[in-house]
PDB file of N, CA and C in Angstrom:
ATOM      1  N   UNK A   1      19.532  -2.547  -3.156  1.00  0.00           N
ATOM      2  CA  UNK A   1      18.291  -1.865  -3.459  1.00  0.00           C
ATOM      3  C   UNK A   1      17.152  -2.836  -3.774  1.00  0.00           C
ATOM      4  N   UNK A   2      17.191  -3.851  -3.310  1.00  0.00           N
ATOM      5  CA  UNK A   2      16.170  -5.337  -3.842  1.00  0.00           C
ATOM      6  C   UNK A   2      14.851  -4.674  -3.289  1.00  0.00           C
ATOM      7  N   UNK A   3      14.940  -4.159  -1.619  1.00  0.00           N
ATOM      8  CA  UNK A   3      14.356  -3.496  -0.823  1.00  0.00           C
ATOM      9  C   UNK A   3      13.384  -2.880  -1.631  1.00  0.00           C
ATOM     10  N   UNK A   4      13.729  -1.851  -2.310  1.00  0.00           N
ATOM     11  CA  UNK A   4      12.984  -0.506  -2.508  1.00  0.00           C
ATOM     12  C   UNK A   4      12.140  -1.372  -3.557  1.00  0.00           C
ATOM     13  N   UNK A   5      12.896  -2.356  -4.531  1.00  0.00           N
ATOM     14  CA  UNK A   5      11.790  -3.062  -5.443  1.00  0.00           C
ATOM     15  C   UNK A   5      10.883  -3.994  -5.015  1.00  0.00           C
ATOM     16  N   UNK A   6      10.853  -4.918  -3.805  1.00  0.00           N
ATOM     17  CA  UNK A   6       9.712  -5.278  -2.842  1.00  0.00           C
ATOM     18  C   UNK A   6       8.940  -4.585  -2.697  1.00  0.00           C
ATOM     19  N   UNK A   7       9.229  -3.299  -2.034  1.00  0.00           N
ATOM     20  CA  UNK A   7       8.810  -2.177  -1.848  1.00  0.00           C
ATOM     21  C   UNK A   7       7.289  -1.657  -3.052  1.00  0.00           C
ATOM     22  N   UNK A   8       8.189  -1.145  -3.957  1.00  0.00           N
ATOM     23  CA  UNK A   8       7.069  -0.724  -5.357  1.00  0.00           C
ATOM     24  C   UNK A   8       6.150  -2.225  -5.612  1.00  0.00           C
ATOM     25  N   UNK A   9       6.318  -3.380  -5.447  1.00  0.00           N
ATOM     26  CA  UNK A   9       5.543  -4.815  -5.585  1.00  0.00           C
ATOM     27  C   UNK A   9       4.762  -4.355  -4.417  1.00  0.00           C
ATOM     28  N   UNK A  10       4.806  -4.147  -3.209  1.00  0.00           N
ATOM     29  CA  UNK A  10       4.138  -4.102  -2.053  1.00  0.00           C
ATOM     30  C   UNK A  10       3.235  -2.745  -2.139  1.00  0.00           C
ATOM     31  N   UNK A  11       3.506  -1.802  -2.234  1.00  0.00           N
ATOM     32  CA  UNK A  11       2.366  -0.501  -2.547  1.00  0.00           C
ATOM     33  C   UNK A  11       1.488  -1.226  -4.005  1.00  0.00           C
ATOM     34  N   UNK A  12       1.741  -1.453  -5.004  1.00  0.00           N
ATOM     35  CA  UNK A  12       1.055  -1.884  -5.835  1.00  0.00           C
ATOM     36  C   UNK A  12      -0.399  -2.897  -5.192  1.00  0.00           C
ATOM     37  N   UNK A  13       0.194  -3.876  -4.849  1.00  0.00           N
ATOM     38  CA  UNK A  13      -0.274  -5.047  -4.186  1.00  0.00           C
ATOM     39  C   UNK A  13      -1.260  -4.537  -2.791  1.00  0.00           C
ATOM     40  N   UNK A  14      -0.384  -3.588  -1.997  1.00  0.00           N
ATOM     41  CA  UNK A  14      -1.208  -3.097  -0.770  1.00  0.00           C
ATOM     42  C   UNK A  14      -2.631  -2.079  -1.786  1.00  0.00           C
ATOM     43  N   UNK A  15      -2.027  -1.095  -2.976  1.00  0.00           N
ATOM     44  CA  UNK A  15      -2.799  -0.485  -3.315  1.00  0.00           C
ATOM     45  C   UNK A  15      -4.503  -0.867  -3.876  1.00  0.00           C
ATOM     46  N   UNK A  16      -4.343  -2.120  -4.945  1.00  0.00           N
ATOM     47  CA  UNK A  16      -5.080  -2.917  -5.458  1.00  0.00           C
ATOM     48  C   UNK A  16      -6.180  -3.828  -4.180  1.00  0.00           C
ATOM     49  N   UNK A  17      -5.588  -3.697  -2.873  1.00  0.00           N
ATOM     50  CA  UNK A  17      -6.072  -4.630  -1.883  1.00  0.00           C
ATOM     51  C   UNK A  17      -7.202  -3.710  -1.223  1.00  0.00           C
ATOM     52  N   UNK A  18      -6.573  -2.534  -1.504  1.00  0.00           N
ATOM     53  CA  UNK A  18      -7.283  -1.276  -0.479  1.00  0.00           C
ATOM     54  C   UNK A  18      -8.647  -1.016  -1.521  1.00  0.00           C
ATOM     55  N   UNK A  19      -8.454  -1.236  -2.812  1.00  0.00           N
ATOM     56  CA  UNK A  19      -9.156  -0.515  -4.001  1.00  0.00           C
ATOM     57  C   UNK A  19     -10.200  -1.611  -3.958  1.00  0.00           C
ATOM     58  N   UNK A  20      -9.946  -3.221  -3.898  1.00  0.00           N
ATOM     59  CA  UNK A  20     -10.741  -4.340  -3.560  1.00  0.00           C
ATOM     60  C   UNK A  20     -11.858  -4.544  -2.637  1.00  0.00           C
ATOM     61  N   UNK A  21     -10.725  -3.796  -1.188  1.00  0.00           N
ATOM     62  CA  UNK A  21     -11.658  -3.632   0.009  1.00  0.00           C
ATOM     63  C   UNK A  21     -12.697  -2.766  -0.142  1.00  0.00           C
ATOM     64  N   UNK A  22     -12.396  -1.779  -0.418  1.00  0.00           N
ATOM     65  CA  UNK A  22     -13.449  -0.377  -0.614  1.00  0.00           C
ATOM     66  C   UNK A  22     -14.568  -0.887  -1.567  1.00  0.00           C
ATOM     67  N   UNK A  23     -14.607  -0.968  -2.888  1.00  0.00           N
ATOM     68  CA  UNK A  23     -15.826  -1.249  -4.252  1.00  0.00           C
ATOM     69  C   UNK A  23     -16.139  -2.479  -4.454  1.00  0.00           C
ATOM     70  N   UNK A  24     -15.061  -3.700  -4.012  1.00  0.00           N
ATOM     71  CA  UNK A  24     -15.820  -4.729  -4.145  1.00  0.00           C
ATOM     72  C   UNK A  24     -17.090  -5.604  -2.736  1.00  0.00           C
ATOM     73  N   UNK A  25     -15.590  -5.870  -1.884  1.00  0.00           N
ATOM     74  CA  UNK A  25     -16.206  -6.446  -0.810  1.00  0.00           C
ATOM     75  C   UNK A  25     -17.117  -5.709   0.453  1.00  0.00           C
ATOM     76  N   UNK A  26     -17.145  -4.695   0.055  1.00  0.00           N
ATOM     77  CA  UNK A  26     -17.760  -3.683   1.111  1.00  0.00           C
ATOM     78  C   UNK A  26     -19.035  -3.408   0.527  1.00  0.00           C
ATOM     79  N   UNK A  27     -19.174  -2.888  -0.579  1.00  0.00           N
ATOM     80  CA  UNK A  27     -20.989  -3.469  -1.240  1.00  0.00           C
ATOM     81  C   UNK A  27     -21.251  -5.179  -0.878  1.00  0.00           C
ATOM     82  N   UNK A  28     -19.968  -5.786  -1.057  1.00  0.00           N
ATOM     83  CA  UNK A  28     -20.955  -7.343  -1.255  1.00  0.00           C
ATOM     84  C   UNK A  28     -21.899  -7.644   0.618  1.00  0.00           C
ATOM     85  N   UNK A  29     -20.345  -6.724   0.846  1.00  0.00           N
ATOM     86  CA  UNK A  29     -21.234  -7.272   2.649  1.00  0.00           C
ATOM     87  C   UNK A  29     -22.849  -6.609   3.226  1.00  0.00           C
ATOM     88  N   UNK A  30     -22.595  -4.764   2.990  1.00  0.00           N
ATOM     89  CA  UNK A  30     -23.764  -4.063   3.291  1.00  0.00           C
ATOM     90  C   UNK A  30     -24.791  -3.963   2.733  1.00  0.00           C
ATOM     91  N   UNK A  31     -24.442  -4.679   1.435  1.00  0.00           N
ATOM     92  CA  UNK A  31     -25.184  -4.461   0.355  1.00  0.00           C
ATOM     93  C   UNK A  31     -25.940  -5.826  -0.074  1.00  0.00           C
ATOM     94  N   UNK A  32     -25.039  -6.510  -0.197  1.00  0.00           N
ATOM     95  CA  UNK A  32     -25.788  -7.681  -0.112  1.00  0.00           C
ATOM     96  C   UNK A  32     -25.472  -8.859   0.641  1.00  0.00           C
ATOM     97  N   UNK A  33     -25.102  -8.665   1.571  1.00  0.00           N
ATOM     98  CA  UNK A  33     -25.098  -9.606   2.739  1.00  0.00           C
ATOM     99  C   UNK A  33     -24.262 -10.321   3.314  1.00  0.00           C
ATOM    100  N   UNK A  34     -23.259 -10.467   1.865  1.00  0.00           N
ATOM    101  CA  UNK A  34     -21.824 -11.300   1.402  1.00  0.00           C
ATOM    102  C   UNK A  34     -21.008 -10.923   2.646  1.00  0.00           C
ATOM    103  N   UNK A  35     -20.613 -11.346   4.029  1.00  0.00           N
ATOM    104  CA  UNK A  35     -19.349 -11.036   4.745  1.00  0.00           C
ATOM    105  C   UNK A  35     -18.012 -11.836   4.567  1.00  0.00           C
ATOM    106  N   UNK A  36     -17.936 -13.024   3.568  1.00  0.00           N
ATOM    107  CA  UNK A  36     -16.895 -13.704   3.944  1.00  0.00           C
ATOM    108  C   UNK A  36     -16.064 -12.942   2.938  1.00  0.00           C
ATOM    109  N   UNK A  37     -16.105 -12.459   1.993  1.00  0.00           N
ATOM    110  CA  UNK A  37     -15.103 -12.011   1.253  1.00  0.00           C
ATOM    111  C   UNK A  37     -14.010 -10.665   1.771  1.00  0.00           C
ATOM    112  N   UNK A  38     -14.693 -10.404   2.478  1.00  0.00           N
ATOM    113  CA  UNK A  38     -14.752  -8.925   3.243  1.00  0.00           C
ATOM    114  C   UNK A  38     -13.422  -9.077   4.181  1.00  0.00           C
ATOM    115  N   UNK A  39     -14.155 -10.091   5.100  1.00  0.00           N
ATOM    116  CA  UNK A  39     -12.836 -11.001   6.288  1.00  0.00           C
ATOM    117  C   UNK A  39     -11.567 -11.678   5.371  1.00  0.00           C
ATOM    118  N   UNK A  40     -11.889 -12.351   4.035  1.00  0.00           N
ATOM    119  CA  UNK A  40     -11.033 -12.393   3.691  1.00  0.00           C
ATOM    120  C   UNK A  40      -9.516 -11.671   3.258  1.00  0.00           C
ATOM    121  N   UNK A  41     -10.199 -10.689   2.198  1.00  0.00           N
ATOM    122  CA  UNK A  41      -9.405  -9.334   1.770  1.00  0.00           C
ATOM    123  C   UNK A  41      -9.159  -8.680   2.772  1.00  0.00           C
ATOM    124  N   UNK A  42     -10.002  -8.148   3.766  1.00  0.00           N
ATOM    125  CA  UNK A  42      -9.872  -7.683   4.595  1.00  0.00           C
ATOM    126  C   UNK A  42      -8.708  -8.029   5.903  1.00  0.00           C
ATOM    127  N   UNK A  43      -8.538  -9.218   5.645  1.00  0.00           N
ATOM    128  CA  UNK A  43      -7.509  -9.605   6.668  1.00  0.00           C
ATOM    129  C   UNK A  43      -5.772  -9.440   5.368  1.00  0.00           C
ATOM    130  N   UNK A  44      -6.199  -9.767   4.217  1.00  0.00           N
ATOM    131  CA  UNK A  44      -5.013  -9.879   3.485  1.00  0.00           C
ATOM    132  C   UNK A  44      -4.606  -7.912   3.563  1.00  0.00           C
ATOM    133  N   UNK A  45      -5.669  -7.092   3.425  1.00  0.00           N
ATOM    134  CA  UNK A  45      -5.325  -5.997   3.464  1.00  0.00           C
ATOM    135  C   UNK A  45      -4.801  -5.422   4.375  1.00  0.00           C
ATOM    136  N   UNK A  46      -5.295  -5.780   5.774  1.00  0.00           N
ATOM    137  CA  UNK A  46      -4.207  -5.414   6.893  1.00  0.00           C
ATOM    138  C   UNK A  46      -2.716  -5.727   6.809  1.00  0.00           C
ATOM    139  N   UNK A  47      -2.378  -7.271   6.646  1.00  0.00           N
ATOM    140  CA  UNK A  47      -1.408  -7.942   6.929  1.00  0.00           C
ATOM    141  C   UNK A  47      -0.332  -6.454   5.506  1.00  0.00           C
ATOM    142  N   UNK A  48      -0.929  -6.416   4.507  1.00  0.00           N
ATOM    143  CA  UNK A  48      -0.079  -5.537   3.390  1.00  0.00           C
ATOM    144  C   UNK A  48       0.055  -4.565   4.161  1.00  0.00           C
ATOM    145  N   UNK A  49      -1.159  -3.259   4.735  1.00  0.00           N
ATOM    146  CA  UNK A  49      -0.972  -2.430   5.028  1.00  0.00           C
ATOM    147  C   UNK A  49       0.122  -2.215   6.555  1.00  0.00           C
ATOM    148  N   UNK A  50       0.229  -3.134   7.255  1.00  0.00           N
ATOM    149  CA  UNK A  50       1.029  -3.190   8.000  1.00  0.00           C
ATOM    150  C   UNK A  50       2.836  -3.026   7.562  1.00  0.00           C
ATOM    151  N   UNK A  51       3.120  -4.164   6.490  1.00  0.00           N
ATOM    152  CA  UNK A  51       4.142  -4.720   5.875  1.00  0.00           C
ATOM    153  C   UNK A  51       4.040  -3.581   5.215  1.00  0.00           C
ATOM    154  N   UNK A  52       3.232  -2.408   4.317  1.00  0.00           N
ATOM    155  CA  UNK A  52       4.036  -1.349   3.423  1.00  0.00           C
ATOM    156  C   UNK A  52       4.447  -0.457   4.816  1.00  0.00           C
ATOM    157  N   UNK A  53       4.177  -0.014   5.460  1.00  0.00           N
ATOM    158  CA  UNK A  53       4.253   1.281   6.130  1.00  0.00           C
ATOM    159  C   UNK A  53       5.417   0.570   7.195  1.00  0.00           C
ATOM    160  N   UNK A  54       5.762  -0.642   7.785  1.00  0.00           N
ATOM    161  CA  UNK A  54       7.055  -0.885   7.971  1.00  0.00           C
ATOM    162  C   UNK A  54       8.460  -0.727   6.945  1.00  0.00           C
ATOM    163  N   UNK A  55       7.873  -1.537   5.230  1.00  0.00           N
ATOM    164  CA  UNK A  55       8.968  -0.980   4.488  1.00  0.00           C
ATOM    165  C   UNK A  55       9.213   0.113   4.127  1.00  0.00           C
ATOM    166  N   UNK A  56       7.874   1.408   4.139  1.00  0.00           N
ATOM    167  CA  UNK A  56       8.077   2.365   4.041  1.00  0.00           C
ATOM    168  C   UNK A  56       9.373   3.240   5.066  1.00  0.00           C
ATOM    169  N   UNK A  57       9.235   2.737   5.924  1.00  0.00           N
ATOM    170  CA  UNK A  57      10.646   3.403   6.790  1.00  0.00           C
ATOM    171  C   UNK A  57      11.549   2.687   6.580  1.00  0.00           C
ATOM    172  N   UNK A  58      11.633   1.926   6.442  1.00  0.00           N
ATOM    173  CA  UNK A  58      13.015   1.408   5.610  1.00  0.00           C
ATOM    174  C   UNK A  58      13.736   2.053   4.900  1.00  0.00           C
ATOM    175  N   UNK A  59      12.645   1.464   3.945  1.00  0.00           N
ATOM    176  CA  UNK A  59      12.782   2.330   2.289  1.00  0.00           C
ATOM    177  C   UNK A  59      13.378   4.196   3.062  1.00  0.00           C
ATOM    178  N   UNK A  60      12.676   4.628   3.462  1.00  0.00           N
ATOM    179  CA  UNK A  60      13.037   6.399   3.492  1.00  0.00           C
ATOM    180  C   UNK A  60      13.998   5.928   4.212  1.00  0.00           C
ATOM    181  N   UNK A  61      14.967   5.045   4.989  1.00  0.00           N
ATOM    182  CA  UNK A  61      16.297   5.566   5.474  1.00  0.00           C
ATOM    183  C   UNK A  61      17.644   4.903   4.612  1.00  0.00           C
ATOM    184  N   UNK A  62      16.997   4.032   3.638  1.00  0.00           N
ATOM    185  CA  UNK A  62      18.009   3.757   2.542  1.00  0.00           C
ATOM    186  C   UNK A  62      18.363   4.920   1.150  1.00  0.00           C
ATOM    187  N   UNK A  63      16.717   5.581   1.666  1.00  0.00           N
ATOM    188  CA  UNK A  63      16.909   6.413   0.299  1.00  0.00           C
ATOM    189  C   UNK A  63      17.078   7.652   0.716  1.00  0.00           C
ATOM    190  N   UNK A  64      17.347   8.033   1.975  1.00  0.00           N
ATOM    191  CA  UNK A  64      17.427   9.310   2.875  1.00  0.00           C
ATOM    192  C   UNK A  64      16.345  10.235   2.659  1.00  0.00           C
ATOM    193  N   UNK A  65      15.158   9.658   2.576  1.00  0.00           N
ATOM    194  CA  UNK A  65      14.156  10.554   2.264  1.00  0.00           C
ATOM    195  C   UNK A  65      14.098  11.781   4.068  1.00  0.00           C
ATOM    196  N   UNK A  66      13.674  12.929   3.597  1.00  0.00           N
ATOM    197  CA  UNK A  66      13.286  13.382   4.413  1.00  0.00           C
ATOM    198  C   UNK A  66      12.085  13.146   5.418  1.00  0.00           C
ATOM    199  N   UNK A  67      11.690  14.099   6.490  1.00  0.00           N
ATOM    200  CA  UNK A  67      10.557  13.165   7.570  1.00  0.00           C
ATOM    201  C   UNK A  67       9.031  13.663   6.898  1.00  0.00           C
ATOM    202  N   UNK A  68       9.354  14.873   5.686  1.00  0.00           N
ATOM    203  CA  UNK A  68       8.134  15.235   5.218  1.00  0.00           C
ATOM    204  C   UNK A  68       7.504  13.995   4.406  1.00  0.00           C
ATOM    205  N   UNK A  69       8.587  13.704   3.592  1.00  0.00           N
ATOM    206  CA  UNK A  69       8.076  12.632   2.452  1.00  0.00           C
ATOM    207  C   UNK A  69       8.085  11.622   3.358  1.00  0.00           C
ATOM    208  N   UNK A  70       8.737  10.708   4.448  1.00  0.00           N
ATOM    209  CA  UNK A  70       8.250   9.860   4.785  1.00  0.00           C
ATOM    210  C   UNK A  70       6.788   9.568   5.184  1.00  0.00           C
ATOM    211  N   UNK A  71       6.535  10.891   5.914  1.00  0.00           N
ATOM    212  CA  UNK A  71       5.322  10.813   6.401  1.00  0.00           C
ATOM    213  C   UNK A  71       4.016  10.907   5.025  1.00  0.00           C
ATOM    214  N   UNK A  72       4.225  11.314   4.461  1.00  0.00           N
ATOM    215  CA  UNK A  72       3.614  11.459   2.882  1.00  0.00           C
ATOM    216  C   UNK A  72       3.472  10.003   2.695  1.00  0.00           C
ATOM    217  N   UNK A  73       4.486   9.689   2.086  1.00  0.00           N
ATOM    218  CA  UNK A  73       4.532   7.969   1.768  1.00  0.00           C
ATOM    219  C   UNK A  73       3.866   7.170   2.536  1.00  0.00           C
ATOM    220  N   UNK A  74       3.751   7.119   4.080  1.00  0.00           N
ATOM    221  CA  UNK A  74       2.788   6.485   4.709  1.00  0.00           C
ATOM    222  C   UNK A  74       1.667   7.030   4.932  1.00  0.00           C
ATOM    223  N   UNK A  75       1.155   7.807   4.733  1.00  0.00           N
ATOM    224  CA  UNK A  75      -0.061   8.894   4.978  1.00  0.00           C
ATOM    225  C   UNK A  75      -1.252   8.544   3.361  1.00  0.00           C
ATOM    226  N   UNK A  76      -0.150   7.947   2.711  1.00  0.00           N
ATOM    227  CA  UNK A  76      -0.827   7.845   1.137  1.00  0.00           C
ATOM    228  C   UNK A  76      -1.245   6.491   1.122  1.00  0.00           C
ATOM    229  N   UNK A  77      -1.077   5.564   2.314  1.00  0.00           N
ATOM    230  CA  UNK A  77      -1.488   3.932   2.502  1.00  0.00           C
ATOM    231  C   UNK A  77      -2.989   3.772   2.922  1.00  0.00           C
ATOM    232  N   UNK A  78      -3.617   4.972   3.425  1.00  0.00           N
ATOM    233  CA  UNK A  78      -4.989   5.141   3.810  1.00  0.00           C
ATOM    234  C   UNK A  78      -5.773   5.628   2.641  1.00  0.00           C
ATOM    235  N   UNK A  79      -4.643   6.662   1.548  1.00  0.00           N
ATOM    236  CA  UNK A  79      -6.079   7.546   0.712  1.00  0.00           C
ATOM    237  C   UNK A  79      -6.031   6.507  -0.272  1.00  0.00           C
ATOM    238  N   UNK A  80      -7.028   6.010  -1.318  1.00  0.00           N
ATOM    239  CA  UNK A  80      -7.589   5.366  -2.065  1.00  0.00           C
ATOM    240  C   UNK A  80      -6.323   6.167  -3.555  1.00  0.00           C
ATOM    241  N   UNK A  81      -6.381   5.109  -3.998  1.00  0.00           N
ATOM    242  CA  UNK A  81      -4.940   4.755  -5.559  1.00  0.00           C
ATOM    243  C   UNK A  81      -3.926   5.770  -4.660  1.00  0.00           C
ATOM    244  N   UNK A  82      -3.687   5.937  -3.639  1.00  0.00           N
ATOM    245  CA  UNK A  82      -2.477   6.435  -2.528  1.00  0.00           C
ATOM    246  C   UNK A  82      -1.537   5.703  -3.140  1.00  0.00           C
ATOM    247  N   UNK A  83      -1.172   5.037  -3.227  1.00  0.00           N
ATOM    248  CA  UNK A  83       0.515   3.880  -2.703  1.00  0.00           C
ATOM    249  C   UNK A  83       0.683   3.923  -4.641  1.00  0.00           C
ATOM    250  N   UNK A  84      -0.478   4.078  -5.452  1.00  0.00           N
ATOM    251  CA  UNK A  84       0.238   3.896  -7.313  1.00  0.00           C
ATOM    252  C   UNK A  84       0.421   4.878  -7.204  1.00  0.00           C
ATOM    253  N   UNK A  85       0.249   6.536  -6.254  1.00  0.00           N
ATOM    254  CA  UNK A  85       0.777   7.781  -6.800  1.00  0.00           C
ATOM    255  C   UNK A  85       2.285   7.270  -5.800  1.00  0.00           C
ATOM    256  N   UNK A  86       2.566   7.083  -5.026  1.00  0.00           N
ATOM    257  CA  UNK A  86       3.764   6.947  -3.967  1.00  0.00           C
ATOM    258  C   UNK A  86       4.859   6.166  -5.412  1.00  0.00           C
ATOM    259  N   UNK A  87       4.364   4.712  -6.019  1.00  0.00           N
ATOM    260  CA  UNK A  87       5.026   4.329  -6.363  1.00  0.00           C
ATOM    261  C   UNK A  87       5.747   5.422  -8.161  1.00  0.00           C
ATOM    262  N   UNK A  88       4.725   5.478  -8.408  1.00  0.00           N
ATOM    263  CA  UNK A  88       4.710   6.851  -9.784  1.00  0.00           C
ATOM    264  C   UNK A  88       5.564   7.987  -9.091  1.00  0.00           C
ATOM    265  N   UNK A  89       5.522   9.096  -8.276  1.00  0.00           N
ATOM    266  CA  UNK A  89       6.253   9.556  -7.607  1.00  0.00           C
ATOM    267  C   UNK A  89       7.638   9.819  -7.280  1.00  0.00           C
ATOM    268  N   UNK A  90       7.680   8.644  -6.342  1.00  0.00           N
ATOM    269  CA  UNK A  90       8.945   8.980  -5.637  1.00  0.00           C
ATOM    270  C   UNK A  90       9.812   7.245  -5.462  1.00  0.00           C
ATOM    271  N   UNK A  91       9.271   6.178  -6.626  1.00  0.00           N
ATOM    272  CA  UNK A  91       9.930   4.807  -6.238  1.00  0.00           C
ATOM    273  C   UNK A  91      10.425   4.443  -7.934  1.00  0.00           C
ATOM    274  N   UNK A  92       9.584   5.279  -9.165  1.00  0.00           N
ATOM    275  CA  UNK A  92      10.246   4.955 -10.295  1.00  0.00           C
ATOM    276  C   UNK A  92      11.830   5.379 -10.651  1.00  0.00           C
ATOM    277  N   UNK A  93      12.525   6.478 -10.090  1.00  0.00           N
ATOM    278  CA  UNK A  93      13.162   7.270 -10.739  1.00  0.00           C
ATOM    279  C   UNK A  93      14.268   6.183  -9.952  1.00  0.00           C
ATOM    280  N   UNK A  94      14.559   5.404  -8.880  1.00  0.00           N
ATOM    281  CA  UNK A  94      15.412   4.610  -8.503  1.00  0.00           C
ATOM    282  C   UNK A  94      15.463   3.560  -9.060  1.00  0.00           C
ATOM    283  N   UNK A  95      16.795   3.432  -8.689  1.00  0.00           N
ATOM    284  CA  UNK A  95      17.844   1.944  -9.825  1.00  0.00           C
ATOM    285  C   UNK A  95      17.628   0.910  -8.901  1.00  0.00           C
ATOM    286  N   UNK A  96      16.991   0.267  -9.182  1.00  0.00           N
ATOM    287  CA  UNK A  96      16.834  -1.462  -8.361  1.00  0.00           C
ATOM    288  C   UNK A  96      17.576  -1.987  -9.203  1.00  0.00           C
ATOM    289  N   UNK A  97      19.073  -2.073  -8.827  1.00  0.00           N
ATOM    290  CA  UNK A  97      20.038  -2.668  -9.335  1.00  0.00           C
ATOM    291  C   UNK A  97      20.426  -3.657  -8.290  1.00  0.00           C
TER     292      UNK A  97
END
């Protein structure tokens, strides 16, 4: 189960990246002109959002999630604090033993 605890590190991490992209670096660029921070995060935020929604299927066939909640779980990588309700949810109540 090391998996599923990467996993909750990686929605956290993807979540905080998405929350970065949106309020920080996205005023600094349109707003005030700032693009490099943007490309930066912005590239770190793909590379996460890619890497959760691969472990996300993982994760749902170790934990036999059904295809509703899978799709939930990845569907929640786009909406904004998405991936801290995924991890609150449906990743605390498991034993990363």
């Amino acid at each position: 189960m090391q998996v599923v605890k990467i996993f909750k590190y990686l929605s956290i991490a993807e979540g905080y990246s998405f929350l970065l992209l949106l309020f920080v670096t996205m005023p600094l660029k349109y707003l005030g002109g700032i693009g490099l921070p943007n490309t930066v995060v912005g590239m770190a935020h793909g590379f996460l959002f890619l890497a959760y929604v691969a472990l996300a299927i993982v994760v749902s066939q170790l934990l036999k999630w059904n295809f509703k909640t899978t799709i939930i779980v990845v569907l929640m990588s786009v909406v904004p604090f998405g991936t801290f309700w995924v991890k609150e949810r449906y990743l605390n109540d498991v034993q990363t033993a």
